[in-house]
PDB file of N, CA and C in Angstrom:
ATOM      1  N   UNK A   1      -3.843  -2.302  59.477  1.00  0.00           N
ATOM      2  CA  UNK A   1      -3.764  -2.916  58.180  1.00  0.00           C
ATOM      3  C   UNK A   1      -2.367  -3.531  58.033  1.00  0.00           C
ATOM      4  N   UNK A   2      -2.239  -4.575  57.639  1.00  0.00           N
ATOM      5  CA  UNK A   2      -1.185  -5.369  57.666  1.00  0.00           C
ATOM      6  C   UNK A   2      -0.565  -5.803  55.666  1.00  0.00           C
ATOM      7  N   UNK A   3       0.513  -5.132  55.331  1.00  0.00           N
ATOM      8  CA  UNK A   3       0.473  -5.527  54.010  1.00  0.00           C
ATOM      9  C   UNK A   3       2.329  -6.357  54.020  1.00  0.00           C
ATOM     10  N   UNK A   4       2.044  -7.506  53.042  1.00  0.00           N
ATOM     11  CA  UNK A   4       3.262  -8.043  52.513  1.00  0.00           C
ATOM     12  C   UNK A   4       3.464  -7.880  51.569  1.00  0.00           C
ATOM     13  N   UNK A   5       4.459  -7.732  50.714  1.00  0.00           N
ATOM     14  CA  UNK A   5       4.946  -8.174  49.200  1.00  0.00           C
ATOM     15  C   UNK A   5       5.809  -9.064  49.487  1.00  0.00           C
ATOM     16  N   UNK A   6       6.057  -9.988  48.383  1.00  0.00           N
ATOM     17  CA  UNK A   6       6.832 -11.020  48.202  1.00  0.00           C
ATOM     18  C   UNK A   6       7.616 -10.890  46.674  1.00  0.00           C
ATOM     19  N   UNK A   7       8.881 -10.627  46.402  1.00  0.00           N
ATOM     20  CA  UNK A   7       9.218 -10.610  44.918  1.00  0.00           C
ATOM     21  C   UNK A   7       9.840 -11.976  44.724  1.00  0.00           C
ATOM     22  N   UNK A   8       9.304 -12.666  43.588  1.00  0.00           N
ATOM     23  CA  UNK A   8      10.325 -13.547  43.252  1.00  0.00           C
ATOM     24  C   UNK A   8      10.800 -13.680  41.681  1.00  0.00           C
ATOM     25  N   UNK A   9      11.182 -14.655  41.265  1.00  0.00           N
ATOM     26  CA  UNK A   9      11.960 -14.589  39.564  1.00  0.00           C
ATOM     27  C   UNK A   9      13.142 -13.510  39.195  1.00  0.00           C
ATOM     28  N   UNK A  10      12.384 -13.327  38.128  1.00  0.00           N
ATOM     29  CA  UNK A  10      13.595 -12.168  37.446  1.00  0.00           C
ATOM     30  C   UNK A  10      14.695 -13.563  36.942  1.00  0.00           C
ATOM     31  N   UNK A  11      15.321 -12.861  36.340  1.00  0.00           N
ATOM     32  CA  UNK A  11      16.864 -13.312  35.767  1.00  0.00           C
ATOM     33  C   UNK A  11      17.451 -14.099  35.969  1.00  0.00           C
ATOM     34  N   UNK A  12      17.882 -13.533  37.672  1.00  0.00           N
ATOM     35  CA  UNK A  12      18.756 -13.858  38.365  1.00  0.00           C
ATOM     36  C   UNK A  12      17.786 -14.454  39.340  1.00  0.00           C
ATOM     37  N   UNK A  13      16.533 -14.385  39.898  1.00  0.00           N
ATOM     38  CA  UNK A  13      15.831 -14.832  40.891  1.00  0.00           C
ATOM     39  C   UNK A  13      16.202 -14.550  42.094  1.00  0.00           C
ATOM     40  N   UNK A  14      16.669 -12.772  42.580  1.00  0.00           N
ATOM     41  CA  UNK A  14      16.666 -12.525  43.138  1.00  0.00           C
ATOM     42  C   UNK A  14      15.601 -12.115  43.860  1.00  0.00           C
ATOM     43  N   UNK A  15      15.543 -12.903  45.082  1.00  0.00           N
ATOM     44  CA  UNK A  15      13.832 -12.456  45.688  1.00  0.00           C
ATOM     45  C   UNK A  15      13.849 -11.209  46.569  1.00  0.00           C
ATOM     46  N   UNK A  16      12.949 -10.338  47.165  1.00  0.00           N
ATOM     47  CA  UNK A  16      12.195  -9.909  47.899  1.00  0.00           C
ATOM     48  C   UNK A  16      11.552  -9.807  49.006  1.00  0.00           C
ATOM     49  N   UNK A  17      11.320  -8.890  49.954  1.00  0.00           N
ATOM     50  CA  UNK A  17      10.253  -9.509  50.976  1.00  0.00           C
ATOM     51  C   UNK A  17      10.034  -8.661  52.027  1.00  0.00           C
ATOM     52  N   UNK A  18       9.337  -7.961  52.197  1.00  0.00           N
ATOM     53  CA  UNK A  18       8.724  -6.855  53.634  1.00  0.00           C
ATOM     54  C   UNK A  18       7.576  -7.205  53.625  1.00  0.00           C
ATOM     55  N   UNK A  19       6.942  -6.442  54.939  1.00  0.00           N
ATOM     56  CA  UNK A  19       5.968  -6.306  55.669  1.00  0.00           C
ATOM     57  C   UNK A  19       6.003  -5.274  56.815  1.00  0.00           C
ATOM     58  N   UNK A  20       4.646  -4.715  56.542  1.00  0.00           N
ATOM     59  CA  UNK A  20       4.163  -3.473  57.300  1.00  0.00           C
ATOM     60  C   UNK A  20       2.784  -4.024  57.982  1.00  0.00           C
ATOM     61  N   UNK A  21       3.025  -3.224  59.124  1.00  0.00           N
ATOM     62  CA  UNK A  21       1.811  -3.215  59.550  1.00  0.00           C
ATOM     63  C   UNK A  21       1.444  -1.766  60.189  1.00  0.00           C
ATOM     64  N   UNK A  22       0.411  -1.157  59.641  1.00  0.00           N
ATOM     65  CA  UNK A  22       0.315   0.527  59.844  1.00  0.00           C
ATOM     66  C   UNK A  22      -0.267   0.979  61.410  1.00  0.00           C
ATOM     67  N   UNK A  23      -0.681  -0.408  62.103  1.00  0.00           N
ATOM     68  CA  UNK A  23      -0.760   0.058  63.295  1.00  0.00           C
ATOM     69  C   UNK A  23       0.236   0.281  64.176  1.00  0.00           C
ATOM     70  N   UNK A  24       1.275  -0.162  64.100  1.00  0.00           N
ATOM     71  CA  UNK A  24       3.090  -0.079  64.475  1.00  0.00           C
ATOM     72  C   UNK A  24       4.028   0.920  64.203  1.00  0.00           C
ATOM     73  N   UNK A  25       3.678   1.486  63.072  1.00  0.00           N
ATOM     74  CA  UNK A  25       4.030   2.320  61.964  1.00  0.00           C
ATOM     75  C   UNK A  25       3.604   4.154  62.839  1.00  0.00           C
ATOM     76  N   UNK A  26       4.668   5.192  62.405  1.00  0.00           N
ATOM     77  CA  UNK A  26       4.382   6.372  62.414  1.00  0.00           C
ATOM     78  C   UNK A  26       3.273   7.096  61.607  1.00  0.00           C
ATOM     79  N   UNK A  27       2.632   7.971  62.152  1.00  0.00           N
ATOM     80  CA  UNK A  27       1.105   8.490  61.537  1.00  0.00           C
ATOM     81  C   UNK A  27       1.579   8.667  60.249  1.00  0.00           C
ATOM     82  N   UNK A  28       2.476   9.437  59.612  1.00  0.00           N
ATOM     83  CA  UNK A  28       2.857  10.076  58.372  1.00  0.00           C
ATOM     84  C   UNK A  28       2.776   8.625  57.496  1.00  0.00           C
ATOM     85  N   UNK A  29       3.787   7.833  57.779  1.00  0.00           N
ATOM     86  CA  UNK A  29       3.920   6.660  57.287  1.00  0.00           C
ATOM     87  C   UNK A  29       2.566   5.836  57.067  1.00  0.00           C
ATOM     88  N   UNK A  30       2.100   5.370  58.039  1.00  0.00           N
ATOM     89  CA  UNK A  30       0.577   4.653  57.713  1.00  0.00           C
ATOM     90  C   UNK A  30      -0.265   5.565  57.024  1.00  0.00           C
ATOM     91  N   UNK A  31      -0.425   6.420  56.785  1.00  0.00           N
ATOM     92  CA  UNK A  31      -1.191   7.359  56.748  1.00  0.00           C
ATOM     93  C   UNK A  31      -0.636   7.033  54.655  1.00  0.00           C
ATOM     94  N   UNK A  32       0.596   7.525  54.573  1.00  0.00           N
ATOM     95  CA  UNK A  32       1.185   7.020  53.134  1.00  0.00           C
ATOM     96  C   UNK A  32       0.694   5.482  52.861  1.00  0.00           C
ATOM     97  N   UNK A  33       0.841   4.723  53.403  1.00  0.00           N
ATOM     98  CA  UNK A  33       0.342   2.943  53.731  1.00  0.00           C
ATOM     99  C   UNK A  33      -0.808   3.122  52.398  1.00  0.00           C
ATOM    100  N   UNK A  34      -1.405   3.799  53.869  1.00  0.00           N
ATOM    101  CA  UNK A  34      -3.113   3.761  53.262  1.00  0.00           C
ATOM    102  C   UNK A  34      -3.840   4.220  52.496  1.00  0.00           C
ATOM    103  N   UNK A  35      -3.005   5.460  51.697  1.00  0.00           N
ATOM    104  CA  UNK A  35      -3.343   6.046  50.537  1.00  0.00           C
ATOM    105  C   UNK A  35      -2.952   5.268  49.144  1.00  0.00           C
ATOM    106  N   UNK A  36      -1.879   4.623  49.405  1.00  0.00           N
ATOM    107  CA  UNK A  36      -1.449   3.786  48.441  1.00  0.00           C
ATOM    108  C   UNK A  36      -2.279   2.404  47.991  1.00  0.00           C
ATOM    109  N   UNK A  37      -2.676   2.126  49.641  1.00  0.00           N
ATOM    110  CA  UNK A  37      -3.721   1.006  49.091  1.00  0.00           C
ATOM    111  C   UNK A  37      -5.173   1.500  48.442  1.00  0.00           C
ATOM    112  N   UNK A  38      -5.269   2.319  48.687  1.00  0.00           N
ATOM    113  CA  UNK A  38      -6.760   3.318  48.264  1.00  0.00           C
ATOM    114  C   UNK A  38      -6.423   3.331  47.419  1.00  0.00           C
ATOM    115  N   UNK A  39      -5.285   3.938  46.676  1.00  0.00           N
ATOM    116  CA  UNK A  39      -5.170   4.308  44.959  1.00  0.00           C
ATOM    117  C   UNK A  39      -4.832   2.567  43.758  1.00  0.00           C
ATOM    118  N   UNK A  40      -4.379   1.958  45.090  1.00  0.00           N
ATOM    119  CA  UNK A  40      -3.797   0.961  43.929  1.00  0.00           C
ATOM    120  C   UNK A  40      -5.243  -0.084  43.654  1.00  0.00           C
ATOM    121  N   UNK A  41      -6.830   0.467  44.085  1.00  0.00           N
ATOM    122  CA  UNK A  41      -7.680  -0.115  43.628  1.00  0.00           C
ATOM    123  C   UNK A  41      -7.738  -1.702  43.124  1.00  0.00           C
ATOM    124  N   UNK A  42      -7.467  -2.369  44.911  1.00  0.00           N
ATOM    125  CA  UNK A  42      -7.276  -3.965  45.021  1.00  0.00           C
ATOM    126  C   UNK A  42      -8.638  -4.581  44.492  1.00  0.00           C
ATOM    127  N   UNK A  43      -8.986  -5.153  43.749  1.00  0.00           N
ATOM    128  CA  UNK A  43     -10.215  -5.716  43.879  1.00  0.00           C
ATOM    129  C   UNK A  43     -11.070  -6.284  45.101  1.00  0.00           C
ATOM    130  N   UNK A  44     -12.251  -6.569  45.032  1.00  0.00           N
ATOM    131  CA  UNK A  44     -12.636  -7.086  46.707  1.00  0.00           C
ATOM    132  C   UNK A  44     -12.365  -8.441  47.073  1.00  0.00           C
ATOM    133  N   UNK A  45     -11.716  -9.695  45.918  1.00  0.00           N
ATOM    134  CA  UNK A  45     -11.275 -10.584  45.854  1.00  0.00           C
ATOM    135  C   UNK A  45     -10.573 -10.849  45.112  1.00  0.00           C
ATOM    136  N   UNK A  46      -9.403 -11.544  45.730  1.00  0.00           N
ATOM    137  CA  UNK A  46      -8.033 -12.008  44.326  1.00  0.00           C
ATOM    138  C   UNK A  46      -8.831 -12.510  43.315  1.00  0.00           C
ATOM    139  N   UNK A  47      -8.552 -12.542  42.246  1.00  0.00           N
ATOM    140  CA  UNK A  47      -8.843 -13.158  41.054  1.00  0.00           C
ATOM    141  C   UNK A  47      -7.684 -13.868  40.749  1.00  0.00           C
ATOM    142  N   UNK A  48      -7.809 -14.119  39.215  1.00  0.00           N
ATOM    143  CA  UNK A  48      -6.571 -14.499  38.842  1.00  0.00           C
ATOM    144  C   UNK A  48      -5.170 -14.298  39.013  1.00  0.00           C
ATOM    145  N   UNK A  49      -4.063 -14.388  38.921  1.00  0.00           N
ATOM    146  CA  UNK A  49      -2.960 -13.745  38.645  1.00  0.00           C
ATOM    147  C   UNK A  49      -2.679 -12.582  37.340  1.00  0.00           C
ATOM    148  N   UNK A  50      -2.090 -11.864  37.404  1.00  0.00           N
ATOM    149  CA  UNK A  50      -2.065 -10.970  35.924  1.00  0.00           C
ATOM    150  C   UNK A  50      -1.224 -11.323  35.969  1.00  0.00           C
ATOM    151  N   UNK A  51      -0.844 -11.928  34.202  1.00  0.00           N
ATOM    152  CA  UNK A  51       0.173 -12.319  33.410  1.00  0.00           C
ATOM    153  C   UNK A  51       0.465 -12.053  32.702  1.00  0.00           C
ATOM    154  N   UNK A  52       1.773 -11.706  31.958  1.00  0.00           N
ATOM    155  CA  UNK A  52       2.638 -11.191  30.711  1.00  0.00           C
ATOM    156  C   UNK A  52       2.216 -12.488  29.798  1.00  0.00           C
ATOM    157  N   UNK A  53       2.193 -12.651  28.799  1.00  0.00           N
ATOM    158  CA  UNK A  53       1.775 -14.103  27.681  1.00  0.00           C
ATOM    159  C   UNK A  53       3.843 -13.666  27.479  1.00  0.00           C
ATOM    160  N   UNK A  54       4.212 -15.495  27.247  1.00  0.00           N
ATOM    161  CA  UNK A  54       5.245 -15.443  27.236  1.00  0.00           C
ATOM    162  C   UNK A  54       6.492 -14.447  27.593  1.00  0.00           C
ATOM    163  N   UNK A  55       6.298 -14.023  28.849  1.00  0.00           N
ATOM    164  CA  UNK A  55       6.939 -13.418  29.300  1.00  0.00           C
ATOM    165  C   UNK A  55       8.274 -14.212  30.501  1.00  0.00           C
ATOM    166  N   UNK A  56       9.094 -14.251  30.064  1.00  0.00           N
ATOM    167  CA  UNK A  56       9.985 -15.407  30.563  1.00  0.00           C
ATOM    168  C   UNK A  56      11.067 -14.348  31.660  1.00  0.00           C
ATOM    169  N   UNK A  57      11.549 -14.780  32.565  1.00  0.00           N
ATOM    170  CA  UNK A  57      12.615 -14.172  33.746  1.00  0.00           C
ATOM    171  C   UNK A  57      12.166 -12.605  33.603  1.00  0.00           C
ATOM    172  N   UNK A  58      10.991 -12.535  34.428  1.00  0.00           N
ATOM    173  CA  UNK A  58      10.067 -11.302  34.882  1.00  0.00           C
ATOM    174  C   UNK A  58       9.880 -11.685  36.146  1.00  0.00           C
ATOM    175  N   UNK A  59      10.018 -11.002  37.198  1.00  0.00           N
ATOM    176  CA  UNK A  59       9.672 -10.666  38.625  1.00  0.00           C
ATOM    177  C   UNK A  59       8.389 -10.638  38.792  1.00  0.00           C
ATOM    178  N   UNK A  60       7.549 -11.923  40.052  1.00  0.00           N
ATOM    179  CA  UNK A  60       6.441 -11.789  39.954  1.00  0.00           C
ATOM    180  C   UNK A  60       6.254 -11.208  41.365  1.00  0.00           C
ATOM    181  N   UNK A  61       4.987 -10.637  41.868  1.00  0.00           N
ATOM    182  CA  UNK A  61       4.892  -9.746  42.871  1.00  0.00           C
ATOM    183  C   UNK A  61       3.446 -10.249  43.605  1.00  0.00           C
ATOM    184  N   UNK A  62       3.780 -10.884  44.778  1.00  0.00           N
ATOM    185  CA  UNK A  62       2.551 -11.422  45.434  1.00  0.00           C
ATOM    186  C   UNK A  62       2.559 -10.067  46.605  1.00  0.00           C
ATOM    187  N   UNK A  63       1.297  -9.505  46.464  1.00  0.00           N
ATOM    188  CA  UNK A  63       0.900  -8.121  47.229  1.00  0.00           C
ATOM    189  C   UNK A  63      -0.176  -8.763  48.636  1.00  0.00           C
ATOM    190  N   UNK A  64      -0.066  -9.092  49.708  1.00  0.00           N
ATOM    191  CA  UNK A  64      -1.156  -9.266  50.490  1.00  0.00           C
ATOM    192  C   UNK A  64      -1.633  -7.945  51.726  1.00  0.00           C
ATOM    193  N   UNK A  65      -2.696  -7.799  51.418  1.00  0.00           N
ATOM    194  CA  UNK A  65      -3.552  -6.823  52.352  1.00  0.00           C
ATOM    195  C   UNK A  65      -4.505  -7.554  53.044  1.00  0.00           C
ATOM    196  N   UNK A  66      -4.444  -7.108  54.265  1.00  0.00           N
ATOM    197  CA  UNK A  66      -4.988  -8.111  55.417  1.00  0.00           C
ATOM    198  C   UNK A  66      -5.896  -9.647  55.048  1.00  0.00           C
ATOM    199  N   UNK A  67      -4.206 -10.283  54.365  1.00  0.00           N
ATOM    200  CA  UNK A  67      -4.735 -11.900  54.373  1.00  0.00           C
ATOM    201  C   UNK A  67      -5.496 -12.217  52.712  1.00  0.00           C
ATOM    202  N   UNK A  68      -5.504 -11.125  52.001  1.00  0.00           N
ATOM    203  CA  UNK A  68      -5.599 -11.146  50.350  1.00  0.00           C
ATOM    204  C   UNK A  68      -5.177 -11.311  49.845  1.00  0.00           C
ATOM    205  N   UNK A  69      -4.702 -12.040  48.998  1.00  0.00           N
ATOM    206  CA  UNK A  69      -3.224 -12.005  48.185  1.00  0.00           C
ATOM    207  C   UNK A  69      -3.583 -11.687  46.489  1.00  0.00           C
ATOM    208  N   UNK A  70      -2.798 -10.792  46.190  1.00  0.00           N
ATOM    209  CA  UNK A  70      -3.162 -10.823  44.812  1.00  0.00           C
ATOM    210  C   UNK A  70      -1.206 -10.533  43.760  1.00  0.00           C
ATOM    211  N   UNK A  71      -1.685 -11.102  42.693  1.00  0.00           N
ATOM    212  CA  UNK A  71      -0.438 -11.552  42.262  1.00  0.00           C
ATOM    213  C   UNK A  71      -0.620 -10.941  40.959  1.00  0.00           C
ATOM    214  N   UNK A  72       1.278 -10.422  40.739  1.00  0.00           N
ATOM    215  CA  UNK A  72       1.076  -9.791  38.709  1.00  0.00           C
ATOM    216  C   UNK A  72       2.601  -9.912  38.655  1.00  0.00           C
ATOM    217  N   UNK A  73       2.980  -9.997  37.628  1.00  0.00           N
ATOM    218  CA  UNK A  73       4.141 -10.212  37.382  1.00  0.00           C
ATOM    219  C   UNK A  73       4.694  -8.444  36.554  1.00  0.00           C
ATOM    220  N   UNK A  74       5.901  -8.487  36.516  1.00  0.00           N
ATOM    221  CA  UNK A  74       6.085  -7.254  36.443  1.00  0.00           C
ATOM    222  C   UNK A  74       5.869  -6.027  35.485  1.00  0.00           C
ATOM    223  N   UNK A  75       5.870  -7.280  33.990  1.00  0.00           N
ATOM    224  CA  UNK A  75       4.699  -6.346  32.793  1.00  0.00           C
ATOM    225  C   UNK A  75       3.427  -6.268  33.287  1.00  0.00           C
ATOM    226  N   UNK A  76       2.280  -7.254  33.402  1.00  0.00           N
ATOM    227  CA  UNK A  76       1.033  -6.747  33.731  1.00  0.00           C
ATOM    228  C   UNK A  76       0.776  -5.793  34.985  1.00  0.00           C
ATOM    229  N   UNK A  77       1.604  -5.970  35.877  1.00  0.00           N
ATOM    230  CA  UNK A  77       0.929  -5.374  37.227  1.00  0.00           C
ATOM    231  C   UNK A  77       0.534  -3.920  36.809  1.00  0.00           C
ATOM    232  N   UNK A  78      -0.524  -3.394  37.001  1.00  0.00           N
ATOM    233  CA  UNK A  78      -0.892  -1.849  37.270  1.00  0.00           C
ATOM    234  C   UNK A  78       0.345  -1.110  38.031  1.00  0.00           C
ATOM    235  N   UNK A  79       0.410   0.425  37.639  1.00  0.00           N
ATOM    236  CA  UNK A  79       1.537   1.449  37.906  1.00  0.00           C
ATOM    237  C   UNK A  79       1.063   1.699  39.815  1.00  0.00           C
ATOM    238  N   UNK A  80      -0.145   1.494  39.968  1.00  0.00           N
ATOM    239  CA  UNK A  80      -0.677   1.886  41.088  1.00  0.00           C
ATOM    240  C   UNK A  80      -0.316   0.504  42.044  1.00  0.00           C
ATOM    241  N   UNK A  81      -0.213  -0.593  41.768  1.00  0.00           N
ATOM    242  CA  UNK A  81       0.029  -1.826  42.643  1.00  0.00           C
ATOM    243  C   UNK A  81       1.284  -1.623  42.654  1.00  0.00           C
ATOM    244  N   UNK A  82       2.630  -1.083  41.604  1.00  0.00           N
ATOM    245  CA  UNK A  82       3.744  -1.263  41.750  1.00  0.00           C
ATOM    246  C   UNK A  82       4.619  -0.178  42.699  1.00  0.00           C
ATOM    247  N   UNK A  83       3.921   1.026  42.816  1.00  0.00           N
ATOM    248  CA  UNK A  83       3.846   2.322  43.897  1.00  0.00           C
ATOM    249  C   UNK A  83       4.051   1.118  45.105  1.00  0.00           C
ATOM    250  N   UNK A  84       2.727   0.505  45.539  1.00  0.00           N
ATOM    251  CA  UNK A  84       2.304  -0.005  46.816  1.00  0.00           C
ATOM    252  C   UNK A  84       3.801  -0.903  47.064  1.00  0.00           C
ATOM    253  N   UNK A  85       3.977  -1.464  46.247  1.00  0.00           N
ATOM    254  CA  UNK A  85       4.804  -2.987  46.580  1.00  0.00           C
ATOM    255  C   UNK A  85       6.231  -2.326  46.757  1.00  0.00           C
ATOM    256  N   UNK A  86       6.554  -1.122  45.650  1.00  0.00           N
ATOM    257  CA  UNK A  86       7.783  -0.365  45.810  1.00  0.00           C
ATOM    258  C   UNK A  86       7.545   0.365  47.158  1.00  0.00           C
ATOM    259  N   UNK A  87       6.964   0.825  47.859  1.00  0.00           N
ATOM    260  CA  UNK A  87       7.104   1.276  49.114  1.00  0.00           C
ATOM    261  C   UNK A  87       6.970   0.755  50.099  1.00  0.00           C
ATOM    262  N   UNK A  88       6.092  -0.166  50.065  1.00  0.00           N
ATOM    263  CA  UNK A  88       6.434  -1.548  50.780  1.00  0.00           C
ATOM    264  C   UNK A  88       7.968  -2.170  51.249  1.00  0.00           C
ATOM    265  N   UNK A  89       8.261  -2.827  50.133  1.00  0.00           N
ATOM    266  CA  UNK A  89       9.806  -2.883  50.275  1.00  0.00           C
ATOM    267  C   UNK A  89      10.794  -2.132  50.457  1.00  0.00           C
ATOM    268  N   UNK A  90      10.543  -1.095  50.232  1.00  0.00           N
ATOM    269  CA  UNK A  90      11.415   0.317  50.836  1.00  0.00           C
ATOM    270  C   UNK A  90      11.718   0.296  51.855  1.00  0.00           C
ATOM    271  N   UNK A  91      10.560  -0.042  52.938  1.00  0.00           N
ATOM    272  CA  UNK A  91       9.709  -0.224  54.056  1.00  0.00           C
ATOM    273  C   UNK A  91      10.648  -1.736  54.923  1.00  0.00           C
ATOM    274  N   UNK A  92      10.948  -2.154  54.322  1.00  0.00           N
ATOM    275  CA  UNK A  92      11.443  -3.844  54.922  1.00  0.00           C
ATOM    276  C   UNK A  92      13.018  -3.666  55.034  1.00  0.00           C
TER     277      UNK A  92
END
């Protein structure tokens, strides 16, 4: 399983950016990967973006799981997508 995040905006527009891939990765580690994507309940296709309504210099967060991309900016995103993307980048 191959996941990216991408951060961009914010304030200052300081960006972001890792990538994992859990077949490369130590058992413990993928093994964390993959529970995170299990909990952060991706839909089976991107939809829209989730958006803050006037929400201005907020960090938006493009999450891709093998070749999915799904996008939220940093008020809307779910607590469970922001786990994934925060360990993700931990990760990079």
């Amino acid at each position: 399983m191959r996941i990216k995040v991408e951060r961009s905006g914010g304030l200052a527009n300081i960006g972001a950016h890792a990538e994992v891939d859990t077949s490369k990765m130590a058992n413990d580690k993928a093994e964390e990967v993959q529970r995170l994507v299990k909990s952060a309940a991706l839909p089976a296709s991107p939809g829209a973006p989730l958006r803050t309504p006037n929400a201005a210099d907020v960090y938006q967060f493009d999450i891709t799981v093998d070749g999915k991309t799904f996008t939220a900016d940093e008020l809307a995103m779910p607590d469970a997508w922001r786990a994934l993307a925060d360990y993700v980048l931990a990760q990079g």
